[in-house]
N, C-alpha and C. Protein backbone atom coordinates (compact mmCIF):
# COMPACT_ATOMS: atom_id res chain seq x y z
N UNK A 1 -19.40 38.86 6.69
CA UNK A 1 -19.03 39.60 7.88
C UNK A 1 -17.55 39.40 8.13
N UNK A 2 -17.04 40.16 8.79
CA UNK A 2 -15.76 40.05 9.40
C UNK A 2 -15.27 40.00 11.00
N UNK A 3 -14.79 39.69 11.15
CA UNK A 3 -14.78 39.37 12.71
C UNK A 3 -13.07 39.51 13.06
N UNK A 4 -12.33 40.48 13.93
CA UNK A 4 -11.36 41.26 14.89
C UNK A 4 -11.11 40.36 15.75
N UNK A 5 -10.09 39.29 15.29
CA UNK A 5 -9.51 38.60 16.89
C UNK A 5 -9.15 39.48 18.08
N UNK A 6 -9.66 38.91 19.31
CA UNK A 6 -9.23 39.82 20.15
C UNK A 6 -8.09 39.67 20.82
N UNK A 7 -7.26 40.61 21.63
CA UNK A 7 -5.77 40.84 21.58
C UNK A 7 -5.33 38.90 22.21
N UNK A 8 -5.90 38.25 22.62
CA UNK A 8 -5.79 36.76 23.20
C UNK A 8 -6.65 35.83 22.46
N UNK A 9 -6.56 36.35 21.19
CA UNK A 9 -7.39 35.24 20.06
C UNK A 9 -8.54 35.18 19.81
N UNK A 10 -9.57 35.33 20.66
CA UNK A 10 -10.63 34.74 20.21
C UNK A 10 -11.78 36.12 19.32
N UNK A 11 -12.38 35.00 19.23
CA UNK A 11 -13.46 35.86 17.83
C UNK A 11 -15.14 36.36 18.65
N UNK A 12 -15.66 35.76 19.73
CA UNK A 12 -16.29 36.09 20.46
C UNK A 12 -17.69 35.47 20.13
N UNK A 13 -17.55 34.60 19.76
CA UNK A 13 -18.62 33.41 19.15
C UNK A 13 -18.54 31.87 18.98
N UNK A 14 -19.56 31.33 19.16
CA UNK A 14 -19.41 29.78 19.19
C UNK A 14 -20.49 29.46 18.31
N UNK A 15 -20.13 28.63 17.56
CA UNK A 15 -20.78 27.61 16.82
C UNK A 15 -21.52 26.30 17.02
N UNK A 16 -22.35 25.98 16.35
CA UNK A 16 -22.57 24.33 16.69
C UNK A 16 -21.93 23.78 15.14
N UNK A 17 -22.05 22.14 15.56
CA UNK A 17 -21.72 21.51 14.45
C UNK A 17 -22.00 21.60 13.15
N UNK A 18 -23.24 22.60 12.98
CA UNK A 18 -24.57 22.94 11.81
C UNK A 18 -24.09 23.56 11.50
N UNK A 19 -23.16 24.76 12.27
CA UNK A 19 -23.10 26.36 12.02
C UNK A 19 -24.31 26.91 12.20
N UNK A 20 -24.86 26.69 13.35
CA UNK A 20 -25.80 28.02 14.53
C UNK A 20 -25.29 28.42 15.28
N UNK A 21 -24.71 29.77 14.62
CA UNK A 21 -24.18 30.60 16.08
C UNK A 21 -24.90 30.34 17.52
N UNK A 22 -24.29 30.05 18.64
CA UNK A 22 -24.98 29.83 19.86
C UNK A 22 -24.68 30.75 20.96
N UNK A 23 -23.33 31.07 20.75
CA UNK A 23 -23.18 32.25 21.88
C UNK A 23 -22.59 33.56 21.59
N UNK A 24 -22.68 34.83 21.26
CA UNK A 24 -22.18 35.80 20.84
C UNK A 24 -21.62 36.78 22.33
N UNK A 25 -20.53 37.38 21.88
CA UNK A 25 -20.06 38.73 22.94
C UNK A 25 -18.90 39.48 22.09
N UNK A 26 -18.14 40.47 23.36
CA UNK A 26 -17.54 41.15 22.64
C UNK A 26 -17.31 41.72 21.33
N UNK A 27 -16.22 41.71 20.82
CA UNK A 27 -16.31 42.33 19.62
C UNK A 27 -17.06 41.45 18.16
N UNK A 28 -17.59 40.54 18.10
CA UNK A 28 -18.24 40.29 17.63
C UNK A 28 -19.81 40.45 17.54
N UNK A 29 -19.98 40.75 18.57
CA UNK A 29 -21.07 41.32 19.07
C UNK A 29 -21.91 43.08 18.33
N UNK A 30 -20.42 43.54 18.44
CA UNK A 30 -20.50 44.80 17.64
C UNK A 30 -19.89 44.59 16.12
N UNK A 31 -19.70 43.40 15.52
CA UNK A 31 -19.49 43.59 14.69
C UNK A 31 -21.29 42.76 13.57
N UNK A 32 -22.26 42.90 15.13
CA UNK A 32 -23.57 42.70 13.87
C UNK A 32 -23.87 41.06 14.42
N UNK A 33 -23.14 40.28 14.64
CA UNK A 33 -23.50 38.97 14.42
C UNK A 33 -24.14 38.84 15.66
N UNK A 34 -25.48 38.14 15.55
CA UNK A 34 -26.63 36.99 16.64
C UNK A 34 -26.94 36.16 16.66
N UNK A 35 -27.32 35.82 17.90
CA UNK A 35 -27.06 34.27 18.19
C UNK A 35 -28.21 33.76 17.20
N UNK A 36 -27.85 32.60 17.22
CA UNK A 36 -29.28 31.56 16.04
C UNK A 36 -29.07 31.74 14.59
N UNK A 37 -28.63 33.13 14.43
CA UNK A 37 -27.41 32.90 13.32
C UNK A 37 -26.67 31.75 12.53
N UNK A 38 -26.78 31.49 10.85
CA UNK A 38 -26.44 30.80 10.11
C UNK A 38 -25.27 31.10 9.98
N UNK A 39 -23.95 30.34 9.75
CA UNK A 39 -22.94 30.05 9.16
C UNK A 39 -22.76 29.51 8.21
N UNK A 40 -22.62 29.80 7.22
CA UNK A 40 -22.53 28.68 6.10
C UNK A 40 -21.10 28.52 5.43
N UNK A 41 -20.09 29.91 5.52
CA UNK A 41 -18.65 29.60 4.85
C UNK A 41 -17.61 30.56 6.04
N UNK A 42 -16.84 30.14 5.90
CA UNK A 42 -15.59 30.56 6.62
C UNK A 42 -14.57 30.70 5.67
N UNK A 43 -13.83 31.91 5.60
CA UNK A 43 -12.94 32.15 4.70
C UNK A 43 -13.55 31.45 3.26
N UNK A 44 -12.75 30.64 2.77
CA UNK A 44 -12.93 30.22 1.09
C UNK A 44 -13.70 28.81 1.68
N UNK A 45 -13.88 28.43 3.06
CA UNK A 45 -14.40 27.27 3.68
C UNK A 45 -15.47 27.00 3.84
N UNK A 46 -16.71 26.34 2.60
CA UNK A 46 -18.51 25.96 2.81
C UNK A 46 -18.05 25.05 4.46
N UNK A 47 -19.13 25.28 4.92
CA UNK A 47 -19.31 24.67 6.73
C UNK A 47 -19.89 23.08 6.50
N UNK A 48 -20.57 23.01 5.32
CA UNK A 48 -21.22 21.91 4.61
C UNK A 48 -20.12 21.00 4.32
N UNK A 49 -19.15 20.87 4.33
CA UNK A 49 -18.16 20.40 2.99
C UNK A 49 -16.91 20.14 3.81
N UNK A 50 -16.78 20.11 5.19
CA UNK A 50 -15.68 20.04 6.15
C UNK A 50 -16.33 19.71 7.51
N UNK A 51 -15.56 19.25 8.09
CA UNK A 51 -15.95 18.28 9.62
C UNK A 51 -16.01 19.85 10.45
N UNK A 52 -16.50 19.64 12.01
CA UNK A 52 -16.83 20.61 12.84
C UNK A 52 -14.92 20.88 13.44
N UNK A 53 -14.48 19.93 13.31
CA UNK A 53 -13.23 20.26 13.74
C UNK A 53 -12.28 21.07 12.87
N UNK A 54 -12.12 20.73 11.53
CA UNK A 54 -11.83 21.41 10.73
C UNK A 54 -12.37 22.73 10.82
N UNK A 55 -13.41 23.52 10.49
CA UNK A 55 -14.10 24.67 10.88
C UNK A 55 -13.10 25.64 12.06
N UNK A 56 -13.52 24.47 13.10
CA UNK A 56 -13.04 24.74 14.36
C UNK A 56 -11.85 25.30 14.65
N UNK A 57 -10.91 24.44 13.78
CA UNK A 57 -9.31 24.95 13.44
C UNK A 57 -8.92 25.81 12.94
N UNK A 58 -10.03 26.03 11.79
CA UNK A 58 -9.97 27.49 10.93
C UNK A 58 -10.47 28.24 12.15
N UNK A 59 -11.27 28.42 13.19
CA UNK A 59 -11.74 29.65 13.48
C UNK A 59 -10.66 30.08 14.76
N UNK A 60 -9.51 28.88 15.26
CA UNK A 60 -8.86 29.76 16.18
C UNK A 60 -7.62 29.59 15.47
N UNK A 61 -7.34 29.56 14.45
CA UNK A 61 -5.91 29.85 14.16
C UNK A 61 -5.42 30.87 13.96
N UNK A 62 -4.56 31.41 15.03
CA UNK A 62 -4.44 32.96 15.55
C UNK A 62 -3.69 33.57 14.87
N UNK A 63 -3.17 33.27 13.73
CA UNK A 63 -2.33 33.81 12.98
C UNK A 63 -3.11 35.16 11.55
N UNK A 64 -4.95 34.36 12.02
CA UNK A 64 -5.32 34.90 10.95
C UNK A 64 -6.12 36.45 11.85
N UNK A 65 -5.54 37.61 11.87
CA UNK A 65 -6.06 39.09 12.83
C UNK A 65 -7.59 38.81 12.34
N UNK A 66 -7.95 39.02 11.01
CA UNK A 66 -9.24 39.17 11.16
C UNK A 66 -10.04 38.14 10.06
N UNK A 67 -11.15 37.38 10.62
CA UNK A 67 -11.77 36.11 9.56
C UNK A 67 -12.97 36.01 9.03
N UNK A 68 -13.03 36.14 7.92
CA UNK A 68 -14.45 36.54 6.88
C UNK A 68 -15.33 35.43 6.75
N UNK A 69 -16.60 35.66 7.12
CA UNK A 69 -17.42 34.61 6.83
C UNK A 69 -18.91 35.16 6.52
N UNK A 70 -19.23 34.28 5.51
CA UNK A 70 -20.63 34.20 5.26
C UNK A 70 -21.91 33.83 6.14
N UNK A 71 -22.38 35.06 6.70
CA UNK A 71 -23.71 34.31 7.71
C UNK A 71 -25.09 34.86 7.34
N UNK A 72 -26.32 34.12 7.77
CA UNK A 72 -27.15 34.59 6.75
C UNK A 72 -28.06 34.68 8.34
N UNK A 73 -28.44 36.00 8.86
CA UNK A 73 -29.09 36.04 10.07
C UNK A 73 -30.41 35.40 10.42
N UNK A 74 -30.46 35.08 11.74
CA UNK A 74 -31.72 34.41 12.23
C UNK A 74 -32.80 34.79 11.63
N UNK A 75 -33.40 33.67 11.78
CA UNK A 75 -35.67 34.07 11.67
C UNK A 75 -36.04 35.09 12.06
N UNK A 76 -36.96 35.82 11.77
CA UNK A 76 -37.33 36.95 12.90
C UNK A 76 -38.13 36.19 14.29
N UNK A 77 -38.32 34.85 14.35
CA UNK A 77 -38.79 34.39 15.72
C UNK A 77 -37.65 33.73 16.54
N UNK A 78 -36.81 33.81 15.72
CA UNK A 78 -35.04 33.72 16.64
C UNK A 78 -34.87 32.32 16.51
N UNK A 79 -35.50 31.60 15.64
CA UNK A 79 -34.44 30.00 15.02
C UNK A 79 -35.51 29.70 14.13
């Protein structure tokens, strides 16, 4: 997926430490992604293989307009 920083940075989603999407809006919202939602890579970045802060750093560093990641959508009973 790809995800449209919005004009004040943010991507419109939160993570947990696991990579379970937990809160979705805005333009991420329309770009497909739901909550309970797997994360597993960020850019060239496995979520497995780097601390939550690291992740974290990758996901607001505002320099990057738009940030590609691998998510593999919820259960159909929503986790």
């Amino acid at each position: 997926m790809e995800f449209i920083r919005s004009p004040i940075g943010f991507l419109g989603f939160t993570i947990s430490e696991v990579g379970v999407v937990e809160k979705v809006d805005g333009l991420a919202k329309n770009s497909g992604l739901q909550v309970h939602s797997r994360m597993l890579q960020v850019e060239d970045k496995l979520l497995c293989c780097h601390t939550h802060k690291q992740i974290t750093d990758l996901l607001t560093a505002k320099e990057k307009p738009v940030v590609r990641a691998y998510v593999i959508p919820p259960a159909p009973k929503g986790r």
